[in-house]
N, C-alpha and C. Protein backbone atom coordinates (compact mmCIF):
# COMPACT_ATOMS: atom_id res chain seq x y z
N UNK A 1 -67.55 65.10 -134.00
CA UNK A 1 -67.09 64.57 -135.27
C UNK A 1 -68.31 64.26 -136.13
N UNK A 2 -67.94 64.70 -137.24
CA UNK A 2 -69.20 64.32 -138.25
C UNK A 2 -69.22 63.25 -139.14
N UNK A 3 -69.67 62.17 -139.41
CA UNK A 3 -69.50 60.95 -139.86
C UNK A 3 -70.70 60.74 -140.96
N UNK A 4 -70.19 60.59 -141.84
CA UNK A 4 -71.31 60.44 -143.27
C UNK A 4 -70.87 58.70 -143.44
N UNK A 5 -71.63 57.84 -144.12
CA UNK A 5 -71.10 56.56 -143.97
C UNK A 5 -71.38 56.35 -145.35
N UNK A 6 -70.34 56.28 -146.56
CA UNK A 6 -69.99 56.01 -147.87
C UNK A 6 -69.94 54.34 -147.79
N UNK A 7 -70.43 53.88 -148.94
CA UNK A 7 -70.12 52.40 -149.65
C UNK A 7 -68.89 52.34 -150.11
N UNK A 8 -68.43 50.84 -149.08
CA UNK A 8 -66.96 50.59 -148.77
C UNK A 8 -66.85 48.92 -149.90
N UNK A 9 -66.20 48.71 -150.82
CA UNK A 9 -65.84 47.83 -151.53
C UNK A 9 -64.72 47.21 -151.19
N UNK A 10 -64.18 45.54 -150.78
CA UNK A 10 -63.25 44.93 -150.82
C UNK A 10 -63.69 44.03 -152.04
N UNK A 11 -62.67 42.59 -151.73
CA UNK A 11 -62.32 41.92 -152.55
C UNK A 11 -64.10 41.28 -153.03
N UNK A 12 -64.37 40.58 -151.65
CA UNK A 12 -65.20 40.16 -151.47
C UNK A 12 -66.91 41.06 -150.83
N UNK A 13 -66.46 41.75 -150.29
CA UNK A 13 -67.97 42.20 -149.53
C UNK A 13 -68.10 43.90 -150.09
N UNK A 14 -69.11 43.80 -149.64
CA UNK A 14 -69.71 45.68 -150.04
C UNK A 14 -70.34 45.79 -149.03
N UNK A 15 -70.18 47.15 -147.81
CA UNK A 15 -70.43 47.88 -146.57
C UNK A 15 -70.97 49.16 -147.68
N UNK A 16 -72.31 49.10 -146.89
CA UNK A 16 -72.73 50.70 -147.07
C UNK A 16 -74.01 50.62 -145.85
N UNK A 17 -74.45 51.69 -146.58
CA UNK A 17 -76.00 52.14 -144.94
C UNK A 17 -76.74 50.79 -144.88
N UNK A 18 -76.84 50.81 -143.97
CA UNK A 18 -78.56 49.82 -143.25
C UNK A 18 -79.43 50.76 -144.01
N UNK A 19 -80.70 49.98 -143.99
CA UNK A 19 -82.12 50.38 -144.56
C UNK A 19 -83.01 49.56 -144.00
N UNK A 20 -84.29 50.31 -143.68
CA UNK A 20 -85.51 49.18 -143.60
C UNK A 20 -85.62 48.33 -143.77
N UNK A 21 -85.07 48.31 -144.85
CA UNK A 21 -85.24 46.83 -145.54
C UNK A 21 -84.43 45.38 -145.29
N UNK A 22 -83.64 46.14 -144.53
CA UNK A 22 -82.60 45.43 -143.86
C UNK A 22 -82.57 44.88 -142.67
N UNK A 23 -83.93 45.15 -142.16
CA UNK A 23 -84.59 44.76 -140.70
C UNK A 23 -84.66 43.12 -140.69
N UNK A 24 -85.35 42.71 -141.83
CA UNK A 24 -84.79 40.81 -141.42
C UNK A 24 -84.16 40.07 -140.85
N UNK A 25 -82.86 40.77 -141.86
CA UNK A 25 -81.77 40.38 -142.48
C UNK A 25 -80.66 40.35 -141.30
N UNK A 26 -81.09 41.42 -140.27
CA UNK A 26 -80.18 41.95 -139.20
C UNK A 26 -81.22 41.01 -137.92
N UNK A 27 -82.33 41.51 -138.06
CA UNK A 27 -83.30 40.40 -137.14
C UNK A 27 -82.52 38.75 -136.60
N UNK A 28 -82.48 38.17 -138.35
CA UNK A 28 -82.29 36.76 -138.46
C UNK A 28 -80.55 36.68 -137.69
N UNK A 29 -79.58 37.63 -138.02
CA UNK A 29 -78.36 37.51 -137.87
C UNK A 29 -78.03 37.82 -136.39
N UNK A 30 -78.29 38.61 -135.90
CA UNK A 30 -78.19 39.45 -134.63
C UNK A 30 -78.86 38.89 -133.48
N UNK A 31 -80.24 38.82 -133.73
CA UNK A 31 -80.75 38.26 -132.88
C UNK A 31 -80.43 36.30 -131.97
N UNK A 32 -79.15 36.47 -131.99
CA UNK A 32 -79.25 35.06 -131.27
C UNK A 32 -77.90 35.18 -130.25
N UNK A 33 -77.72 34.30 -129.34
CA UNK A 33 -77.67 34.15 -128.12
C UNK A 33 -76.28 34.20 -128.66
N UNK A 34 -75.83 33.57 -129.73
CA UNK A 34 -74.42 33.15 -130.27
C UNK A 34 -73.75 34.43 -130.31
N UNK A 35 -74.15 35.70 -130.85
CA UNK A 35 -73.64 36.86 -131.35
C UNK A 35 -73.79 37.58 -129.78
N UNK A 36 -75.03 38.03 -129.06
CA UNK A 36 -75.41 38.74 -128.04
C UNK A 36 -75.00 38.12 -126.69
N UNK A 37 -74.28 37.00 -126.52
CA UNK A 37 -73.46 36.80 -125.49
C UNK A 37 -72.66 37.41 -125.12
N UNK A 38 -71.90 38.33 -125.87
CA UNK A 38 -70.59 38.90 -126.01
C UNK A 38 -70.64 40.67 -125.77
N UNK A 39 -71.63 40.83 -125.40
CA UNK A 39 -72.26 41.96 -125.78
C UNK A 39 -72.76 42.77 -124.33
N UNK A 40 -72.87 44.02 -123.96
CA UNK A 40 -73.37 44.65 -123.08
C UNK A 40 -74.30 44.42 -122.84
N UNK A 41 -74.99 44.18 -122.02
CA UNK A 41 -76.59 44.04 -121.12
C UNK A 41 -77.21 45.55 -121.73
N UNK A 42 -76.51 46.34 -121.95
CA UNK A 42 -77.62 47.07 -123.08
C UNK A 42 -78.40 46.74 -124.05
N UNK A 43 -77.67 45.42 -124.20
CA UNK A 43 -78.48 45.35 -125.57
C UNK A 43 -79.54 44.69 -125.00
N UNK A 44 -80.76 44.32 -125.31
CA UNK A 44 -81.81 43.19 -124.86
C UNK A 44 -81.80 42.22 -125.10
N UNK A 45 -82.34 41.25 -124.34
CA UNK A 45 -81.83 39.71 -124.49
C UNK A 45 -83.29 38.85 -123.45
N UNK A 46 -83.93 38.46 -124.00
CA UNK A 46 -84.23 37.93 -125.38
C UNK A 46 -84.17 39.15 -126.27
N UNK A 47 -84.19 38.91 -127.61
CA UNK A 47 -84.12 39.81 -128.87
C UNK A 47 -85.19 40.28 -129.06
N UNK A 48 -85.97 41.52 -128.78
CA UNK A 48 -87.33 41.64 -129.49
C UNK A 48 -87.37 40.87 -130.46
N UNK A 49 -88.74 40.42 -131.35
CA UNK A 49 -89.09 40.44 -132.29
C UNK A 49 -88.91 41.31 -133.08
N UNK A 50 -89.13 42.68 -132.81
CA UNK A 50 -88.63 43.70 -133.77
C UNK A 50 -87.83 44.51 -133.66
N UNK A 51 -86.44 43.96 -132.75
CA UNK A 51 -85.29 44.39 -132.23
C UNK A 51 -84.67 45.49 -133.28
N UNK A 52 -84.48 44.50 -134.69
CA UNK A 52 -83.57 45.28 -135.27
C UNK A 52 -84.63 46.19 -136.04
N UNK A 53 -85.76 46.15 -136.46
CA UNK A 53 -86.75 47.58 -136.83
C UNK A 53 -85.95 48.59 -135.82
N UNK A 54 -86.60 48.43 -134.60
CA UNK A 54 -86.69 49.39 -133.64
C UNK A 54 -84.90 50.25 -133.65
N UNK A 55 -84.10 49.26 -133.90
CA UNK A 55 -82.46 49.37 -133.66
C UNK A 55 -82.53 50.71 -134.99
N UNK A 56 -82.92 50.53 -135.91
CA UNK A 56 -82.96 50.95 -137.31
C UNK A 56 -83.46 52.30 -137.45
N UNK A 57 -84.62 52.17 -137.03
CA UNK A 57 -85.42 53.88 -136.77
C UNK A 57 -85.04 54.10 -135.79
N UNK A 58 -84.56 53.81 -134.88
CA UNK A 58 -84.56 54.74 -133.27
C UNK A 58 -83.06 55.20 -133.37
N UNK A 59 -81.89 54.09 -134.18
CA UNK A 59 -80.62 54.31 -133.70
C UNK A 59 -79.88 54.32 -135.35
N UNK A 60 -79.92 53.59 -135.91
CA UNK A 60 -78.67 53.92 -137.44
C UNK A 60 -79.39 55.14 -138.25
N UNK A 61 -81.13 55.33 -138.29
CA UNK A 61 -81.42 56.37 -139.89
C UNK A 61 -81.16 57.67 -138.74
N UNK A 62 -81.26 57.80 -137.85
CA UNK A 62 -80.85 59.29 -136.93
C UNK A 62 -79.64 59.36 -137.01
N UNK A 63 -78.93 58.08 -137.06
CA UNK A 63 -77.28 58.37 -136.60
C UNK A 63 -76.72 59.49 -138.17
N UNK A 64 -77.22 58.23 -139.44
CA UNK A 64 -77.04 59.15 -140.51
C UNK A 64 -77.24 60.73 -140.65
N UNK A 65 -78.59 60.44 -140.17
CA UNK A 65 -79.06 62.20 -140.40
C UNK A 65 -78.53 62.85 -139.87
N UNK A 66 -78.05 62.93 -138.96
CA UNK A 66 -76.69 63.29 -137.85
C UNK A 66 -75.91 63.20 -138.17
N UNK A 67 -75.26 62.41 -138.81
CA UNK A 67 -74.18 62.03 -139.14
C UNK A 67 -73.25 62.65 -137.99
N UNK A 68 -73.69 61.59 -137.00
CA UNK A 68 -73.02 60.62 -135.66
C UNK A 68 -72.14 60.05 -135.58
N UNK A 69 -73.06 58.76 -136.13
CA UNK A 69 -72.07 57.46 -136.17
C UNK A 69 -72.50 56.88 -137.86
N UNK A 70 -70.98 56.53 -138.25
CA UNK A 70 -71.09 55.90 -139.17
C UNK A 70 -71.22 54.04 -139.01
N UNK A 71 -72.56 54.15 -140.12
CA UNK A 71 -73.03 52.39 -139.59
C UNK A 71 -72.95 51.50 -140.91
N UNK A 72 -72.05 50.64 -141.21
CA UNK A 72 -72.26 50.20 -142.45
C UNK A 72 -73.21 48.36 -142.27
N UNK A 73 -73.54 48.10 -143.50
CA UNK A 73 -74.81 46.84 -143.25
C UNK A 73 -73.37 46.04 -144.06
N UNK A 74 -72.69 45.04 -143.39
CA UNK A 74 -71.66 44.06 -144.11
C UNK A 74 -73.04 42.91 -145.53
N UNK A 75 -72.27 43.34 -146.44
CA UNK A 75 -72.90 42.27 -147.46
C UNK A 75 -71.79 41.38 -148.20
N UNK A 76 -72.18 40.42 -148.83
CA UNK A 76 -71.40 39.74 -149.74
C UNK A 76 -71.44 40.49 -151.03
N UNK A 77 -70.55 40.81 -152.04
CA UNK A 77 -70.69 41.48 -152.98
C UNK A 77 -71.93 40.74 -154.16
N UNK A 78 -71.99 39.49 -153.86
CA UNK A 78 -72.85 38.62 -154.88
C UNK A 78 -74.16 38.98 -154.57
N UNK A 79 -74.51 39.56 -153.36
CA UNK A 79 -75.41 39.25 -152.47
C UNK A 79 -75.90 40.47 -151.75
N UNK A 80 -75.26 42.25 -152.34
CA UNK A 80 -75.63 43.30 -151.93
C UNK A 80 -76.39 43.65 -151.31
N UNK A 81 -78.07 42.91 -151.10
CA UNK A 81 -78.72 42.80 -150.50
C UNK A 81 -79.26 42.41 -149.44
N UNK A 82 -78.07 41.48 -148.75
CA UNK A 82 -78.64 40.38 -147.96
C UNK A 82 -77.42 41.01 -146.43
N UNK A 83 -77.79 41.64 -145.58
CA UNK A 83 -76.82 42.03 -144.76
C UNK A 83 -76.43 41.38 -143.94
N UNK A 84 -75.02 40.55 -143.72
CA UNK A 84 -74.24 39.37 -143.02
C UNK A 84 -73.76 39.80 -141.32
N UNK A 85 -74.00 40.97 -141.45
CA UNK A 85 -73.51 41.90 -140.22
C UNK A 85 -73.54 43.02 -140.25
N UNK A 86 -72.81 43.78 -139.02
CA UNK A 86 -72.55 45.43 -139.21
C UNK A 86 -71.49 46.17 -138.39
N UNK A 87 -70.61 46.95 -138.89
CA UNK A 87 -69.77 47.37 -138.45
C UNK A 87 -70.16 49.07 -138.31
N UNK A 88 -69.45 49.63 -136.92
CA UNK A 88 -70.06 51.17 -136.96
C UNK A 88 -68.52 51.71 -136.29
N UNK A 89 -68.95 52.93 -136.55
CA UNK A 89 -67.52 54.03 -135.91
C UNK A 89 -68.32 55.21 -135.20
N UNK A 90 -67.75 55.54 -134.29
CA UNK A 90 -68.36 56.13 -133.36
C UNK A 90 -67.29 57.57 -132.59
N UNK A 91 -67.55 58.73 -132.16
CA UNK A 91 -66.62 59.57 -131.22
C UNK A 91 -66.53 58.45 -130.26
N UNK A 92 -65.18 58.27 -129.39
CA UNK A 92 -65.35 57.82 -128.19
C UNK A 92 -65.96 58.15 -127.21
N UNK A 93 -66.85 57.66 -126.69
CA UNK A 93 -67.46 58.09 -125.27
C UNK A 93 -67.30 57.31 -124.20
N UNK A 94 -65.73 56.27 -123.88
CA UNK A 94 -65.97 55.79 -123.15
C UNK A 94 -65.85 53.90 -123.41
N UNK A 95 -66.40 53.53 -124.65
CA UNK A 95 -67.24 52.65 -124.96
C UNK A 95 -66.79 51.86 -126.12
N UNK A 96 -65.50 53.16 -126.41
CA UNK A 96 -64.50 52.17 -127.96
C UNK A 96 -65.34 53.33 -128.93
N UNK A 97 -64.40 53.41 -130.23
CA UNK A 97 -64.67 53.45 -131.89
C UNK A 97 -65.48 53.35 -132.00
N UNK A 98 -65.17 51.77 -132.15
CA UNK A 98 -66.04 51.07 -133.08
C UNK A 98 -66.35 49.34 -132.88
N UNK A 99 -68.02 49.57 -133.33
CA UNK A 99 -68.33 47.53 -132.91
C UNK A 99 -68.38 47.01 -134.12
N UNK A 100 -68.34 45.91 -133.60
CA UNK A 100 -68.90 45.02 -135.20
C UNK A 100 -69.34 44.01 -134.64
N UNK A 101 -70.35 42.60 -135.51
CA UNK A 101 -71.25 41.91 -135.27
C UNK A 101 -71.15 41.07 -136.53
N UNK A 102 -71.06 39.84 -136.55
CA UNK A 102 -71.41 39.02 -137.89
C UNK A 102 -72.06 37.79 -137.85
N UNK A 103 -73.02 37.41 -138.03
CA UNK A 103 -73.79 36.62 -138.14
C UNK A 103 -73.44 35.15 -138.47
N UNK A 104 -73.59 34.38 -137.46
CA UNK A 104 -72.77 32.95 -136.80
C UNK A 104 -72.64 32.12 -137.99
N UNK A 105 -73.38 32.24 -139.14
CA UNK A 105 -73.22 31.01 -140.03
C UNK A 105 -72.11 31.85 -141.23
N UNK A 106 -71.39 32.90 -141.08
CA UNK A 106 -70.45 33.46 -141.65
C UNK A 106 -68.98 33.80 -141.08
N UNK A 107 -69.01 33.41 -139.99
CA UNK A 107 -68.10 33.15 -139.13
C UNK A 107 -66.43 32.25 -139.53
N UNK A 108 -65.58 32.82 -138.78
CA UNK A 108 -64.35 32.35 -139.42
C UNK A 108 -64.01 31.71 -141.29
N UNK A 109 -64.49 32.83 -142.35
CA UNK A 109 -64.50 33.25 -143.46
C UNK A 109 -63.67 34.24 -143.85
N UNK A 110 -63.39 35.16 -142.94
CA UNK A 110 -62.47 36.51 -143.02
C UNK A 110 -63.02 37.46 -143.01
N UNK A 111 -64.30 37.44 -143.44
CA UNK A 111 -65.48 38.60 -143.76
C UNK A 111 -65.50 39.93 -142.44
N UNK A 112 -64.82 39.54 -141.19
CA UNK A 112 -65.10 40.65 -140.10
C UNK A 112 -64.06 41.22 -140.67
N UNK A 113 -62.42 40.83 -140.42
CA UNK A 113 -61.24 41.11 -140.56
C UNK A 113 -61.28 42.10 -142.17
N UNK A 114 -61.76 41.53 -143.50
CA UNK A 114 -61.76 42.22 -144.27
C UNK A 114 -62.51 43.74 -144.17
N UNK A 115 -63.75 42.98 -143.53
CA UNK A 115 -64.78 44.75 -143.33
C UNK A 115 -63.97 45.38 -142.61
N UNK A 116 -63.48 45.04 -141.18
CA UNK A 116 -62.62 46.11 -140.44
C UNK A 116 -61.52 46.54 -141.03
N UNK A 117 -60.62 46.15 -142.12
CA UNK A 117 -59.25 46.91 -142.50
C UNK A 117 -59.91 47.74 -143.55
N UNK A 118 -61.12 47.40 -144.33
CA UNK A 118 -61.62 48.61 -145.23
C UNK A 118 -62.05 49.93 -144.34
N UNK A 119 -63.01 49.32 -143.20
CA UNK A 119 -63.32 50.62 -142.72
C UNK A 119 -62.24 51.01 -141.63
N UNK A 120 -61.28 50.85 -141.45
CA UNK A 120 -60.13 51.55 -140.73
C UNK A 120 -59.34 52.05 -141.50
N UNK A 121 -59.07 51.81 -142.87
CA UNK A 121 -58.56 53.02 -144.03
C UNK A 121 -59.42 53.83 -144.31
N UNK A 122 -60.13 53.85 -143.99
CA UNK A 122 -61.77 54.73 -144.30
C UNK A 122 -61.24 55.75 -143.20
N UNK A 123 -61.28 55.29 -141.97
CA UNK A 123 -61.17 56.30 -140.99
C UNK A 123 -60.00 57.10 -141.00
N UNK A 124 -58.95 56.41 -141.22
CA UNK A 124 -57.93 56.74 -141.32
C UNK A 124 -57.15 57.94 -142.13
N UNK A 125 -57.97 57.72 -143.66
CA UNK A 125 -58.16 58.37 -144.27
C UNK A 125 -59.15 60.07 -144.64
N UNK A 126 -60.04 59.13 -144.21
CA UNK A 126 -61.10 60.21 -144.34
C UNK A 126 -61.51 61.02 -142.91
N UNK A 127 -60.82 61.27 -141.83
CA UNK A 127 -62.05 61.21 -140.53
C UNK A 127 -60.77 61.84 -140.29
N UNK A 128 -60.94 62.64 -138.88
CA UNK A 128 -59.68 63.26 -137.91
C UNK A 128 -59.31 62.35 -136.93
N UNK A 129 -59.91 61.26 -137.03
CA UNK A 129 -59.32 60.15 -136.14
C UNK A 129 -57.89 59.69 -135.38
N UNK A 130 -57.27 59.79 -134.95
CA UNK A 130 -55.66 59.33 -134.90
C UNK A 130 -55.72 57.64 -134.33
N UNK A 131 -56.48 57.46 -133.82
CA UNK A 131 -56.51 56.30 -133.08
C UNK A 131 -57.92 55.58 -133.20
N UNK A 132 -58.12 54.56 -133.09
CA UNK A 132 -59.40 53.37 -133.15
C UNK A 132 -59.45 52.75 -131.85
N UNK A 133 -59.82 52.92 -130.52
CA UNK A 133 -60.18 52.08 -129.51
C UNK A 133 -61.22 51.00 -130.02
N UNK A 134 -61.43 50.04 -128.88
CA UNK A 134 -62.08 48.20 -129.00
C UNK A 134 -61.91 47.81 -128.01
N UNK A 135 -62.88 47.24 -127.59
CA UNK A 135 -63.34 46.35 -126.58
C UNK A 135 -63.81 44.94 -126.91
N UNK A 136 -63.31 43.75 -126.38
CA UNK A 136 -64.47 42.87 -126.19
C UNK A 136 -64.00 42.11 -125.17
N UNK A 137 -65.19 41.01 -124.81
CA UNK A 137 -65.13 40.07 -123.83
C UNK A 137 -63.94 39.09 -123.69
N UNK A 138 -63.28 39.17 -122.42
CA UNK A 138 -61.51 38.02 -122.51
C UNK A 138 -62.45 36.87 -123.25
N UNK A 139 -63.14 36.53 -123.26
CA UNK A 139 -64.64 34.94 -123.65
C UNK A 139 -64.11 34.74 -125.24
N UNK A 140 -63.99 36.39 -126.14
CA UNK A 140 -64.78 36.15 -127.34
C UNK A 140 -63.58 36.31 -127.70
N UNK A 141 -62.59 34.87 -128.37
CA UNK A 141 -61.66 34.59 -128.90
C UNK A 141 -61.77 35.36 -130.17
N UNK A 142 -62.89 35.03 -131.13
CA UNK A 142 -62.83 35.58 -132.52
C UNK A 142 -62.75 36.88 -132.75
N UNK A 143 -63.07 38.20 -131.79
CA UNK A 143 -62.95 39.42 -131.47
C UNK A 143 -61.51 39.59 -131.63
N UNK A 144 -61.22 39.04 -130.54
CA UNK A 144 -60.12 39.03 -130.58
C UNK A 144 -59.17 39.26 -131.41
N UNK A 145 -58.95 37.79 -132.61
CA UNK A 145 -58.61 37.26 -133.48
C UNK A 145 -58.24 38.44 -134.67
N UNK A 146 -59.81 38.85 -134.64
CA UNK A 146 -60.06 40.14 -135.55
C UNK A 146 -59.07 41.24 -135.48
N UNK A 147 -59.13 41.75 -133.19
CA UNK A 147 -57.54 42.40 -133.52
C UNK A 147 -56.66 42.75 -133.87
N UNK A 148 -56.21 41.28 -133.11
CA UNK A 148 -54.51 41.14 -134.15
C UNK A 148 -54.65 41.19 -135.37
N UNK A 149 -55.79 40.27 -136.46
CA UNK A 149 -54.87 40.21 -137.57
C UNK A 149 -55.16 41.56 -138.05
N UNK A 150 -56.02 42.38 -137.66
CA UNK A 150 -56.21 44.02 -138.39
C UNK A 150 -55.12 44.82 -138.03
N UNK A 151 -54.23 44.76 -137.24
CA UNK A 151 -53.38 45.35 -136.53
C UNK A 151 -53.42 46.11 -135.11
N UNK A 152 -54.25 45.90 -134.44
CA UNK A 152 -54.57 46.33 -133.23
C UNK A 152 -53.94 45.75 -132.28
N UNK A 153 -53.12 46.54 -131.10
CA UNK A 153 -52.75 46.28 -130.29
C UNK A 153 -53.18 46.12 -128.62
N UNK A 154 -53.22 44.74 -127.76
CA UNK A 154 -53.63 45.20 -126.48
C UNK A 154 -53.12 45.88 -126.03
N UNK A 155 -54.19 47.46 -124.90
CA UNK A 155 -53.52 47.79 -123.95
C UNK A 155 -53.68 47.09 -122.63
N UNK A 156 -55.13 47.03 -122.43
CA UNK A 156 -55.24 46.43 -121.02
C UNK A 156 -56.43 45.38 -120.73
N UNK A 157 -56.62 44.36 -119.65
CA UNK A 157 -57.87 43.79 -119.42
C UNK A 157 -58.29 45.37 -118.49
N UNK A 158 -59.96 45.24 -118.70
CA UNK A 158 -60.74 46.17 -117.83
C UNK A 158 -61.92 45.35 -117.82
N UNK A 159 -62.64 46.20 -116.78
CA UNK A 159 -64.22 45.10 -116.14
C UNK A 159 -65.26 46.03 -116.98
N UNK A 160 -66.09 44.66 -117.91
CA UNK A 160 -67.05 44.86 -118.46
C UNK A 160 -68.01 43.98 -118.28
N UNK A 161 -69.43 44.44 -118.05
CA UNK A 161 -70.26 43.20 -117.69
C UNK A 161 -70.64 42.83 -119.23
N UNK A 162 -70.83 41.62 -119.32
CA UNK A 162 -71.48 40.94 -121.00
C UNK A 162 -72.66 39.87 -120.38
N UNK A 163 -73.76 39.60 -121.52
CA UNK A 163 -74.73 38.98 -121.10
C UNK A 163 -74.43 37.58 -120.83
N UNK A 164 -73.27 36.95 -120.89
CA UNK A 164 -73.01 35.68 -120.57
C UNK A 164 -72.60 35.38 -119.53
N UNK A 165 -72.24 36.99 -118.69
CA UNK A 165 -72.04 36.70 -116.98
C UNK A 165 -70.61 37.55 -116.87
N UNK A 166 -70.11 37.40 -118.26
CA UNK A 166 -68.55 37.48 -117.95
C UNK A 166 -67.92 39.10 -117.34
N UNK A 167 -66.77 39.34 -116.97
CA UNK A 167 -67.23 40.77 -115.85
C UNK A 167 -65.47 41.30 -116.71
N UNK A 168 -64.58 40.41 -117.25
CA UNK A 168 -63.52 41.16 -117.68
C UNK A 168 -63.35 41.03 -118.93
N UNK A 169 -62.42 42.04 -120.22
CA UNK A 169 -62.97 42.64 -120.97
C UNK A 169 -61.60 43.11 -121.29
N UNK A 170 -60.86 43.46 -122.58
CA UNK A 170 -59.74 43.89 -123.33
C UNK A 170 -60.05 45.25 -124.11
N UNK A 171 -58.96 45.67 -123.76
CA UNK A 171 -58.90 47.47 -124.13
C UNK A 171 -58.01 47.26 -125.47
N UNK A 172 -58.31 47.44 -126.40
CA UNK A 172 -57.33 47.15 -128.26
C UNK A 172 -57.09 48.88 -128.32
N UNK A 173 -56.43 48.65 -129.25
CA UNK A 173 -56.22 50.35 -129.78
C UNK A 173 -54.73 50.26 -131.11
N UNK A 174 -55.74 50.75 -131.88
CA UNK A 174 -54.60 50.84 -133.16
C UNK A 174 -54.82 52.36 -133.37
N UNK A 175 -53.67 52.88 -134.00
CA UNK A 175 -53.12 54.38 -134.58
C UNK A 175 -52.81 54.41 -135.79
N UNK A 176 -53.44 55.55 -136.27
CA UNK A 176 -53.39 55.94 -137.74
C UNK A 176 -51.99 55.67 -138.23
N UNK A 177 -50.70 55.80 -137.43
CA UNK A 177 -49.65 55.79 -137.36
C UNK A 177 -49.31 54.12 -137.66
N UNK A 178 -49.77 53.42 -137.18
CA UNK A 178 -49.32 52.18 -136.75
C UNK A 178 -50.01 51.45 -138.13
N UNK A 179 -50.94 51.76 -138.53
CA UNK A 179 -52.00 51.50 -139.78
C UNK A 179 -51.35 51.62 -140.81
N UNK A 180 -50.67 52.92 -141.22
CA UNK A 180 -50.31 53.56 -142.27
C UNK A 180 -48.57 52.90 -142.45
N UNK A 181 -47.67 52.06 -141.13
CA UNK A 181 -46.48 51.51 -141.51
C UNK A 181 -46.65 49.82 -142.18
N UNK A 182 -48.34 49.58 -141.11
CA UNK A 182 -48.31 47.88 -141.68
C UNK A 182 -48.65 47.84 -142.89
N UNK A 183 -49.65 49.14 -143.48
CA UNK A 183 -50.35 49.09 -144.78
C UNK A 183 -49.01 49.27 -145.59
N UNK A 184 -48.00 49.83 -145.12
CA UNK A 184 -46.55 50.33 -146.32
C UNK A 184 -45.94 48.83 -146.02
N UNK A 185 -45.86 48.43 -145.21
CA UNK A 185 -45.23 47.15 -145.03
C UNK A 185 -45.94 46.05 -146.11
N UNK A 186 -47.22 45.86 -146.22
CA UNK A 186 -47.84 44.87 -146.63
C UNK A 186 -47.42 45.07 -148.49
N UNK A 187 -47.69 46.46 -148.81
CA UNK A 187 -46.88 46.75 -150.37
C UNK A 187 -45.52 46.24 -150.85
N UNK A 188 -44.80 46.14 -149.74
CA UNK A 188 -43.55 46.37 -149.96
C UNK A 188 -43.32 44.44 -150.22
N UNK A 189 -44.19 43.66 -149.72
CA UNK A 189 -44.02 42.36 -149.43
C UNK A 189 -44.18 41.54 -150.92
């Protein structure tokens, strides 16, 4: 699948590419114990110092050029510049869609839930997608949360190791199908 990653506009936030420049910004947000608890032992922990550089050139400007995986940098629209998180879409390999990440002092705002229903009409729309797999830790309530209110349904607990120890782990999965009756539902209201 070929994935180009276009600037996504809601009410509130603007999703488009990571950049260099965006290495701080993702540094300051990402890098802490709060966000990377929840998370595969792939990732490193402690955080490099120049975690998210390295994340940036080695893994999102290839993904583009490839157009891999689509990676968007979550911003506030006031604030275009300043990246609050990041949401990506991915072929399945195993591993889910798609992740997302938002940076602890933006937390329970709506800001994940909004980025994920923009970029799941994105996919939906634009991509051969039929379905969106998700994973996260049984731990990470707000993952969760995100779920349901996007419309995603559990299928199953499965064993995932996360850096906080935890070993079980929720299988989500929403359908283009299932997307396209809540989105007609929500008009109709």
């Amino acid at each position: 699948m070929r994935l180009v990653t276009p600037t996504l506009i809601t009410d509130r936030l603007r999703l488009r590419p990571v950049t260099e420049a965006d290495a701080p910004d993702i540094q300051a947000g990402f890098g802490s114990w709060a966000v990377i608890q929840h998370l595969s032992p792939k990732v490193p922990w402690p955080y490099p110092h120049d975690g998210a550089e390295q994340w940036i050139n080695d893994h999102a400007l290839p993904a583009y050029k490839n157009e891999t995986i689509a990676i968007w940098g979550i911003t506030k629209s006031e604030k275009p510049n300043t990246v609050i998180g990041v949401i990506t879409i991915r072929d399945d390999t195993g591993g889910g869609h798609r992740g997302f990440w938002l940076a602890e002092e933006h937390w329970g705002q709506g800001y994940m839930s909004e980025a994920v229903a923009a970029v799941t009409e994105w996919v939906f729309t634009e991509t051969h997608l039929q379905e969106l797999v998700a994973y996260n830790s049984v731990v990470n309530i707000r993952s969760r949360k995100v779920k349901i209110k996007t419309g995603a349904e559990f299928v199953q607990s499965v064993e995932l190791l996360h850096h906080n120890g935890e070993t079980m782990g929720e299988m989500w999965r929403l359908t283009k199908e299932s997307w396209r009756l809540r989105q007609s539902a929500n008009k109709d209201q």
